[in-house]
Protein backbone atom coordinates (compact mmCIF):
# COMPACT_ATOMS: atom_id res chain seq x y z
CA UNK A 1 -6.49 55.72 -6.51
CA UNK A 2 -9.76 54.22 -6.42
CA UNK A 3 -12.39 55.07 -8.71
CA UNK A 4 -10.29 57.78 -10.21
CA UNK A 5 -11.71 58.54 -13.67
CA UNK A 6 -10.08 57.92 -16.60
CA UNK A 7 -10.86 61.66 -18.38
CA UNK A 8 -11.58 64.67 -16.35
CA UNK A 9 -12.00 67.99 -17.01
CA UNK A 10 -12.70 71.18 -15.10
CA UNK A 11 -14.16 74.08 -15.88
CA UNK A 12 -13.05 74.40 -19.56
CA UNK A 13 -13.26 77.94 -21.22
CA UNK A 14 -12.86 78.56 -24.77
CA UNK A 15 -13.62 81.90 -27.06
CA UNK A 16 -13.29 82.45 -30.07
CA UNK A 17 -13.95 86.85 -31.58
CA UNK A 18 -15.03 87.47 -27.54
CA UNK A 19 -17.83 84.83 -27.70
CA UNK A 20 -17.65 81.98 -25.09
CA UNK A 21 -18.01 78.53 -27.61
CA UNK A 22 -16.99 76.34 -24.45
CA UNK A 23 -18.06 77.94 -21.36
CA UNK A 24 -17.24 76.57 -17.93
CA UNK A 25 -17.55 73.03 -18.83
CA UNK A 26 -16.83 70.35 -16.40
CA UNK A 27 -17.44 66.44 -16.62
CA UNK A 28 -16.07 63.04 -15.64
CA UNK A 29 -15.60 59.87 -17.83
CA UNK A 30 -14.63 56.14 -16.36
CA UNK A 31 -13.07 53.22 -17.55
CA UNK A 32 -15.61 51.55 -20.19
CA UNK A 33 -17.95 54.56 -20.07
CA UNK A 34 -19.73 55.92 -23.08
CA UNK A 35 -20.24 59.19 -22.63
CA UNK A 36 -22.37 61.23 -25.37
CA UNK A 37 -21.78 65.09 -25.72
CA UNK A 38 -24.89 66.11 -27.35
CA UNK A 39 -26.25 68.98 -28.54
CA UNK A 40 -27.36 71.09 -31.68
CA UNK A 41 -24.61 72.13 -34.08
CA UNK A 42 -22.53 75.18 -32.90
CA UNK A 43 -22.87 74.60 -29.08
CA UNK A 44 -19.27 73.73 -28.53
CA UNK A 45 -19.30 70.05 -28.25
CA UNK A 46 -16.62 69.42 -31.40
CA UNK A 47 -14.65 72.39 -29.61
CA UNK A 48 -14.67 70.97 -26.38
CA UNK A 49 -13.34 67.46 -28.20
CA UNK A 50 -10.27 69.41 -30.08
CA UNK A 51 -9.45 70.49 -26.51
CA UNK A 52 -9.21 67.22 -24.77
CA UNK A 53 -6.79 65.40 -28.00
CA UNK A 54 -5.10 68.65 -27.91
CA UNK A 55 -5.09 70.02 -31.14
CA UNK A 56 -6.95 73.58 -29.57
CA UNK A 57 -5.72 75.39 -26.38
CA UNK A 58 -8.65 75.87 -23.82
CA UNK A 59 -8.23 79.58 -22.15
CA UNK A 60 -8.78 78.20 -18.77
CA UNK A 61 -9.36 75.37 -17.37
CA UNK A 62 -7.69 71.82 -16.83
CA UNK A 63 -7.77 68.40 -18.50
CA UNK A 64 -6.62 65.23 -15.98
CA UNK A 65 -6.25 61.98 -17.52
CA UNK A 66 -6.49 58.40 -15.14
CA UNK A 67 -5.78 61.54 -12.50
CA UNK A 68 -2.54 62.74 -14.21
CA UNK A 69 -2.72 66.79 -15.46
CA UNK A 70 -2.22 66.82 -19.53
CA UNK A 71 -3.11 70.47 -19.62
CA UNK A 72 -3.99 74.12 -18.18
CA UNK A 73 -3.20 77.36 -19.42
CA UNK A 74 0.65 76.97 -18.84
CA UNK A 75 1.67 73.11 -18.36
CA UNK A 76 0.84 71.03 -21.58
CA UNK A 77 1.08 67.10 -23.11
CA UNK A 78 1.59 67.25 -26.74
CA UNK A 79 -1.70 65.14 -28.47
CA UNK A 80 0.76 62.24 -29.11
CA UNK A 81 1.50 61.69 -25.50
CA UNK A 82 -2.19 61.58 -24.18
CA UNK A 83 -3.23 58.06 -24.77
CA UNK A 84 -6.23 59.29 -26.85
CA UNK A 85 -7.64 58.16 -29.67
CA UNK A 86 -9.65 60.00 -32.52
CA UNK A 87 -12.52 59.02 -34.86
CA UNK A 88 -13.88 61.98 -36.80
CA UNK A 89 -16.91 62.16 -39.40
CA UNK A 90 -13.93 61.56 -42.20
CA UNK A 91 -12.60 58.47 -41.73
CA UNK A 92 -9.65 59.77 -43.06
CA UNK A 93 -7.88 56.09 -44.40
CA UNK A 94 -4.94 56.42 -46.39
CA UNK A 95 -5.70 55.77 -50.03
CA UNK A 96 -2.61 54.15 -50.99
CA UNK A 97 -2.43 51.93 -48.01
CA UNK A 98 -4.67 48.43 -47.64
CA UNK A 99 -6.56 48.21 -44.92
CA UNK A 100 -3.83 45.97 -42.62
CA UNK A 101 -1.22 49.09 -43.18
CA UNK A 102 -4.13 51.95 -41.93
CA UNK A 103 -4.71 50.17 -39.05
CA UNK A 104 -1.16 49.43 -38.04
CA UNK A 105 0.07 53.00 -39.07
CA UNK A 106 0.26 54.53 -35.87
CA UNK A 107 2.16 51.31 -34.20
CA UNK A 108 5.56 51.21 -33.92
CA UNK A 109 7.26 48.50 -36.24
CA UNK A 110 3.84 48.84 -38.71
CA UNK A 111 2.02 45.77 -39.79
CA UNK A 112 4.86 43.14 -39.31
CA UNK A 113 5.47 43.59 -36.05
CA UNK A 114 2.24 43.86 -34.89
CA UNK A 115 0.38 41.74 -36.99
CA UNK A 116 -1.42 39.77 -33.95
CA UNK A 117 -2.86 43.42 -32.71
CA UNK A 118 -4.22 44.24 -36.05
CA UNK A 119 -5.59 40.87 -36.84
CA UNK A 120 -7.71 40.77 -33.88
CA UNK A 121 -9.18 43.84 -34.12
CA UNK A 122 -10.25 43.60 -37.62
CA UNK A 123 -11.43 40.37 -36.82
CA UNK A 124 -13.60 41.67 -34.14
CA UNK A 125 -14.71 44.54 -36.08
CA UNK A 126 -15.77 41.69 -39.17
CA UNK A 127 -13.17 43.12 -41.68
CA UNK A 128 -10.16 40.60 -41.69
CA UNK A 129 -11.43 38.94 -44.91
CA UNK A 130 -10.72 42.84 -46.43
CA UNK A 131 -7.07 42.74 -44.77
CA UNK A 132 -5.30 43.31 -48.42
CA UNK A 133 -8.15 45.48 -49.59
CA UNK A 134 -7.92 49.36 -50.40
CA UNK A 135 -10.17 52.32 -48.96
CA UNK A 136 -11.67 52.99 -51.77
CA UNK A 137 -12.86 49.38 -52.80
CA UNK A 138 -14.75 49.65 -49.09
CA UNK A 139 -18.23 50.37 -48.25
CA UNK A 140 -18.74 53.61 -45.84
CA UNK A 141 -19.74 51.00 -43.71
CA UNK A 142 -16.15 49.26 -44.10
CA UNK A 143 -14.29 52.07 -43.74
CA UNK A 144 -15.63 53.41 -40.73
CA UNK A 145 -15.10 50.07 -39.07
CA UNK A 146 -11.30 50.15 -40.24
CA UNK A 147 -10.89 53.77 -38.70
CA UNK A 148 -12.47 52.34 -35.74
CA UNK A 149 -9.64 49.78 -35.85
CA UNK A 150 -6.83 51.83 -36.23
CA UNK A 151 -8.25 54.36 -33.64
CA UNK A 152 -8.07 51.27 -31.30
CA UNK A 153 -4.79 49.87 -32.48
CA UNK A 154 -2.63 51.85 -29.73
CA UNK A 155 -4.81 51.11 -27.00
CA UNK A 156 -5.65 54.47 -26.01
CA UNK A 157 -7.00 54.82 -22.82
CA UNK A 158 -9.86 57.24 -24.01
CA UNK A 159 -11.36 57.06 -27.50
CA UNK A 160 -13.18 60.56 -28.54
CA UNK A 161 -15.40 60.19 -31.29
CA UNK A 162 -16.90 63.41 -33.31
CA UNK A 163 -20.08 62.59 -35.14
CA UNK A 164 -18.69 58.93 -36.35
CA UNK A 165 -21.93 57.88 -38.05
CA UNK A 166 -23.49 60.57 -39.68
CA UNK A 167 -21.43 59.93 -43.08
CA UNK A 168 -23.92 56.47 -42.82
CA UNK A 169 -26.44 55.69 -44.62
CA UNK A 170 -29.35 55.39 -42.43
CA UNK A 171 -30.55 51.76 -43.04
CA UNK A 172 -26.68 50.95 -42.03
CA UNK A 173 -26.06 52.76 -38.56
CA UNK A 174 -28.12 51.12 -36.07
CA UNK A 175 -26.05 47.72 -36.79
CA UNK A 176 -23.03 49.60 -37.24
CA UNK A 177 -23.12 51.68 -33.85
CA UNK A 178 -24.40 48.29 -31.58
CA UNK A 179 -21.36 46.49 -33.11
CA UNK A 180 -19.13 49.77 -32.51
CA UNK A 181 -20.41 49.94 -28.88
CA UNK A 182 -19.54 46.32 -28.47
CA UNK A 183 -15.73 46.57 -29.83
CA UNK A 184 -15.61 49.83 -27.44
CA UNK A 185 -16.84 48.03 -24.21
CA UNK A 186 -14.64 45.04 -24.96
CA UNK A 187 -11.63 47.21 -25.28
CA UNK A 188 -12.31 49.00 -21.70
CA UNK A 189 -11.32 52.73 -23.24
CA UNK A 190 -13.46 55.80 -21.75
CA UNK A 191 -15.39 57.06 -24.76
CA UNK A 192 -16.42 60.40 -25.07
CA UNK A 193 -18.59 60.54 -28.26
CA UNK A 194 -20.12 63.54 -29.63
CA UNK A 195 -23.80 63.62 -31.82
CA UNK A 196 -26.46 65.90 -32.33
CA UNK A 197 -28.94 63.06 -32.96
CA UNK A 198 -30.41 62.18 -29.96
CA UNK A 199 -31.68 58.82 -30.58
CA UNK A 200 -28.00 58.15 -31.13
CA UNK A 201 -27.22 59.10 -27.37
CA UNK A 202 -30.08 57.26 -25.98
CA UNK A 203 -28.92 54.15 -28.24
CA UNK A 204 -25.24 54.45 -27.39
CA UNK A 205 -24.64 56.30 -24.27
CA UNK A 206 -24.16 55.51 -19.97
CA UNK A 207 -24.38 58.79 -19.71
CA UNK A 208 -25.32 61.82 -21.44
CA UNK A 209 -24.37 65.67 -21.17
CA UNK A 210 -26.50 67.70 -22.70
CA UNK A 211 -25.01 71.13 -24.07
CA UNK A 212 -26.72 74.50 -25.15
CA UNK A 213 -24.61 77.64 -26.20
CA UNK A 214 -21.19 76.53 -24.23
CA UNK A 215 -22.43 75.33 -21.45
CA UNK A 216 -23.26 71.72 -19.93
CA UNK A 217 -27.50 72.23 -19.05
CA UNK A 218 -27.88 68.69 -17.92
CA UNK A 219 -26.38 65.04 -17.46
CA UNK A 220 -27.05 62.15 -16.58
CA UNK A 221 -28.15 58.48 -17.31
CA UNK A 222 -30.07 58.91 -20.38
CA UNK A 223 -33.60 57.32 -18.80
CA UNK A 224 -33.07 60.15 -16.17
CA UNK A 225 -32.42 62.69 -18.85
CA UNK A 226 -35.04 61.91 -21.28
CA UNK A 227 -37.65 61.75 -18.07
CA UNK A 228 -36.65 64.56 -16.28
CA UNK A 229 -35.39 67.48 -18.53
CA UNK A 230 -34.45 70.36 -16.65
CA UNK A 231 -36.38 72.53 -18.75
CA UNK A 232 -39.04 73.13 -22.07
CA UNK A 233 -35.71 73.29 -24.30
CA UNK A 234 -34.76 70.18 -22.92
CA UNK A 235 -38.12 68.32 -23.35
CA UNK A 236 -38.03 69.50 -26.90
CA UNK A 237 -34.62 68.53 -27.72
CA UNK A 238 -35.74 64.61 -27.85
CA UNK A 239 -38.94 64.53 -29.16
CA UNK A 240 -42.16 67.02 -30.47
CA UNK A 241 -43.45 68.19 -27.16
CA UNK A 242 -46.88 69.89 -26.90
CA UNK A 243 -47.06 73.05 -24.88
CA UNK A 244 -50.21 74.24 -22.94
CA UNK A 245 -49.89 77.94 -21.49
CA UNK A 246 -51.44 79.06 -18.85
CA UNK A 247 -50.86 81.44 -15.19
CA UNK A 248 -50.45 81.02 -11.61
CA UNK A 249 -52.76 81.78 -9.55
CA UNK A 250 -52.28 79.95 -5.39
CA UNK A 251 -49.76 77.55 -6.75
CA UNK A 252 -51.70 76.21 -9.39
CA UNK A 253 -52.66 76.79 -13.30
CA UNK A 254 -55.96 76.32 -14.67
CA UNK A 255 -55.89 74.78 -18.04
CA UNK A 256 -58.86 73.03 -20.24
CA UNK A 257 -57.56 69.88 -18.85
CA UNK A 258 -57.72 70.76 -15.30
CA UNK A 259 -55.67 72.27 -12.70
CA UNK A 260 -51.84 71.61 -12.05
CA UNK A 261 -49.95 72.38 -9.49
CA UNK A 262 -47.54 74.43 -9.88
CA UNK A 263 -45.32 74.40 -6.65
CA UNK A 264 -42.92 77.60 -5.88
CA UNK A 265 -43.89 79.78 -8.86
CA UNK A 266 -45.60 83.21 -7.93
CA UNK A 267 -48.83 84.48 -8.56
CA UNK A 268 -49.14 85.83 -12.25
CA UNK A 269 -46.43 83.48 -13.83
CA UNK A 270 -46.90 82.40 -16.64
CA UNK A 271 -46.02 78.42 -16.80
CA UNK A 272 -45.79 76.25 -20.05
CA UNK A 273 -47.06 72.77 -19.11
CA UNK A 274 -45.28 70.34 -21.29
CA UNK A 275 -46.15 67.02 -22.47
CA UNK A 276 -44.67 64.58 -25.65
CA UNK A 277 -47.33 63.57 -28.29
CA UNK A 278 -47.32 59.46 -26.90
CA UNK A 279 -48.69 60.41 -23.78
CA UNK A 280 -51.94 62.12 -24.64
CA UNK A 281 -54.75 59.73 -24.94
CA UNK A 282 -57.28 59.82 -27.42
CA UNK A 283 -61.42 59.25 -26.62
CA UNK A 284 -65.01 59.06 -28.76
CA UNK A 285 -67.24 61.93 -28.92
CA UNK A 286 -70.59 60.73 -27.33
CA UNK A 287 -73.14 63.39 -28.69
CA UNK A 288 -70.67 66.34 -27.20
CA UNK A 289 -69.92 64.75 -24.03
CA UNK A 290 -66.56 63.30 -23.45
CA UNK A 291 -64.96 60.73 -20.89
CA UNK A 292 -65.31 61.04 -17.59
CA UNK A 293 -62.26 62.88 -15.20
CA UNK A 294 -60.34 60.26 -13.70
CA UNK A 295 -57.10 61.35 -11.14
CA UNK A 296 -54.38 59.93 -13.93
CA UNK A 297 -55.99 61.61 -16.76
CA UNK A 298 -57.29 64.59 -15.95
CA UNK A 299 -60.24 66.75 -17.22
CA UNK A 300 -60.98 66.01 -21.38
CA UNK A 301 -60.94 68.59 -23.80
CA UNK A 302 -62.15 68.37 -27.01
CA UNK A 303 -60.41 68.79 -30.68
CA UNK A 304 -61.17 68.40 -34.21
CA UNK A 305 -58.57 66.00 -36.79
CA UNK A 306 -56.50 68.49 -39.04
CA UNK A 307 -54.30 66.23 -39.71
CA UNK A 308 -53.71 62.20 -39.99
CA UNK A 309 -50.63 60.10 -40.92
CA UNK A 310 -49.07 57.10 -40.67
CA UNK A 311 -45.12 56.75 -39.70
CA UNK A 312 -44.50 53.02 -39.91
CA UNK A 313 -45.00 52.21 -36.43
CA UNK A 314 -47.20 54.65 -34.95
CA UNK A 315 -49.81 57.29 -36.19
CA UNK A 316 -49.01 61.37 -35.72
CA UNK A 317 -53.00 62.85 -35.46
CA UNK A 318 -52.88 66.88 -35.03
CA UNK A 319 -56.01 68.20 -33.84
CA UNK A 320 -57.38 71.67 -33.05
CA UNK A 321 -58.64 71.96 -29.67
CA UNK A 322 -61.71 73.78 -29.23
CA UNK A 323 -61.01 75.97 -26.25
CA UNK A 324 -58.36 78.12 -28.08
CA UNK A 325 -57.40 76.79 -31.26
CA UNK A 326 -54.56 75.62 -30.54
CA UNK A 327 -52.74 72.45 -32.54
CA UNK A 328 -52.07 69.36 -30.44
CA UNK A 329 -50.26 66.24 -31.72
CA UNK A 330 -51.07 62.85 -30.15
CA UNK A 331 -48.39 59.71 -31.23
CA UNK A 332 -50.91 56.55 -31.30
CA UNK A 333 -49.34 52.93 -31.79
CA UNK A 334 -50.00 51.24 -34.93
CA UNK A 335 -52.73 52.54 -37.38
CA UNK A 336 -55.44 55.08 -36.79
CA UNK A 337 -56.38 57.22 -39.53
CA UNK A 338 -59.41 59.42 -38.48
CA UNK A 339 -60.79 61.33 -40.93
CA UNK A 340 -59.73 65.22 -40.74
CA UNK A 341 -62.84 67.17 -39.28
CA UNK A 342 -63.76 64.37 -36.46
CA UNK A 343 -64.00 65.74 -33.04
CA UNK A 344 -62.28 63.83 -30.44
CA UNK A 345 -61.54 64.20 -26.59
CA UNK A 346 -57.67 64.63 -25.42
CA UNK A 347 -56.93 63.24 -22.07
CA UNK A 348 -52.82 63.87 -20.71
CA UNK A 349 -50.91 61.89 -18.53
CA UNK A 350 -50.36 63.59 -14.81
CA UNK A 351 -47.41 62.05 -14.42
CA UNK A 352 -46.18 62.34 -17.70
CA UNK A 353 -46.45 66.40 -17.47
CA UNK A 354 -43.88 68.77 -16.95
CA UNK A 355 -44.11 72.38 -15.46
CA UNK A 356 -41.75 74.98 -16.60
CA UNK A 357 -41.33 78.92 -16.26
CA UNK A 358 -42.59 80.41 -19.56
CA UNK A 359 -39.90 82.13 -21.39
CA UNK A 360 -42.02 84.28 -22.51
């Protein structure tokens, strides 16, 4: 069947003391497709992972793999008879086994018999030279490229992978998740991985599902995701945002910065106009007056330094805006170190802006 995808489930429920941890959660994964679960810790992703290999029972719901059923609430495939394989934040390698035995230990006929298999993947993963080494004469680097290796070894048709990186030091993972993605795309398995880091999902994923309290709040390609958040929690999940209250009054909300529309919201809403620190832009005080309005930017309001530092690559300055006291964060490339106490003019992006309900 054409363009049948490789993992599918529908509608997943899972509780656990009456509370739902997986609730109603639905999603698609194709051949060669990274998919990245992500969300804060205790939303259910790692749940909804157990469910799919099959070592936790969903309480409704059904799992489909390359179309086949594997599971609902009365018809089940064991774990070993899924074509999945697992990677998990312990790499868990046999001690007393060198490297060439852990990643053959799930083949029939071991290392012998399938000597080609495991050669070529530890070649491609850069650890053949260690073939005859032991876990615990490996890097955490090493080792999690042998699990990766002996998740592969089977060629499972989907590959979940549960916070793979995190044991990493930091300096390590970039380099170690590009040549992970690589081995992955080469290999053609569906790969569901879950992360909260989001940097990781932008870095790593086709597709991302974002997941708050059980449920699935948004997915998609992670340019669409990151750009279009379906809400303030959203916004916030993958950067600092800055938040600007105001109310509705005739579809629009008057802020220090001008007016934005504000389509479909009722009169006397309050709205939380949201915007990430890299898209304000920063102006000189000319003896009180500002720059001038301009259609992209906006009206400028005016705020004092608090607060000045340097990240590497870009400067965080906080400021104190005049009109309310409010703090404001503006991300500026490279360095720029005002002192604290200058008063500056804030400009923000138009089309940078988004318009929520407040929750408040």
């Amino acid at each position: 069947m054409p363009n049948t995808p490789r993992l599918e489930i529908q509608n997943i429920k899972r509780q656990f003391d009456g509370l739902n941890v997986v609730d109603d959660v639905s999603l698609q994964v194709q051949p060669g497709q990274v998919t990245c679960l992500l969300g804060p810790s205790g939303c259910g992703k790692s749940t909804t992972l157990r469910i799919i290999a099959g070592v936790d029972m969903q309480d409704s719901g059904k799992i489909f793999v390359d179309g086949n059923l594997v599971c609902d609430t009365v018809f089940r495939v064991p774990p070993e008879g899924r074509s999945i394989g697992l990677m998990f934040q312990d790499f868990a390698l046999f001690p007393h086994l060198p490297v060439a035995q852990n990643v053959a230990f799930g083949l029939k006929g071991g290392y012998s018999t399938n000597k080609a298999r495991v050669d070529q993947l530890l070649d491609k993963v850069d650890m053949l030279r260690h073939v005859d080494s032991y876990p615990h004469e490996l890097s955490g680097g090493e080792q999690q490229r042998v699990a990766l290796a002996r998740a592969l070894a089977p060629r499972p048709r989907i590959m979940l992978m549960d916070e793979p990186f995190s044991g990493l030091d930091n300096r390590l993972r970039d380099g170690i998740r590009d040549q992970t993605l690589e081995v992955l795309k080469d290999e053609g398995a569906a790969v569901l991985l879950v992360t909260h880091e989001p940097a990781e999902a932008m870095r790593m994923a086709d597709e991302i599902a974002l997941m708050r309290r059980g449920k699935i709040v948004q997915q998609g390609a992670p340019y669409n995701v990151y750009n279009a958040p379906v809400d303030r929690a959203a916004a916030a999940f993958f950067s600092d945002v800055n938040v600007i209250r105001s109310q509705v009054h005739n579809a629009q909300a008057e802020t220090p910065f001008g007016r934005f529309l504000c389509p479909g919201q009722q009169n006397g809403r309050m709205v939380d106009i949201v915007i990430r620190p890299q898209h304000l832009r920063i102006d000189f005080d000319r003896d009180g007056r500002g720059p001038n309005p301009t259609p992209q930017d906006g009206v400028p309001a005016r705020g004092v330094v608090t607060r000045a530092r340097f990240m590497g690559s870009e400067s965080l300055v906080e400021f104190r805006m005049d009109y309310d006291g409010s703090i404001l964060k503006a991300q500026v490339p490279n360095v720029f170190l005002p002192q604290v106490g200058t008063a500056l003019w804030l400009m923000i992006r138009r089309d940078r802006c988004f318009v929520f309900p407040s929750d408040v």
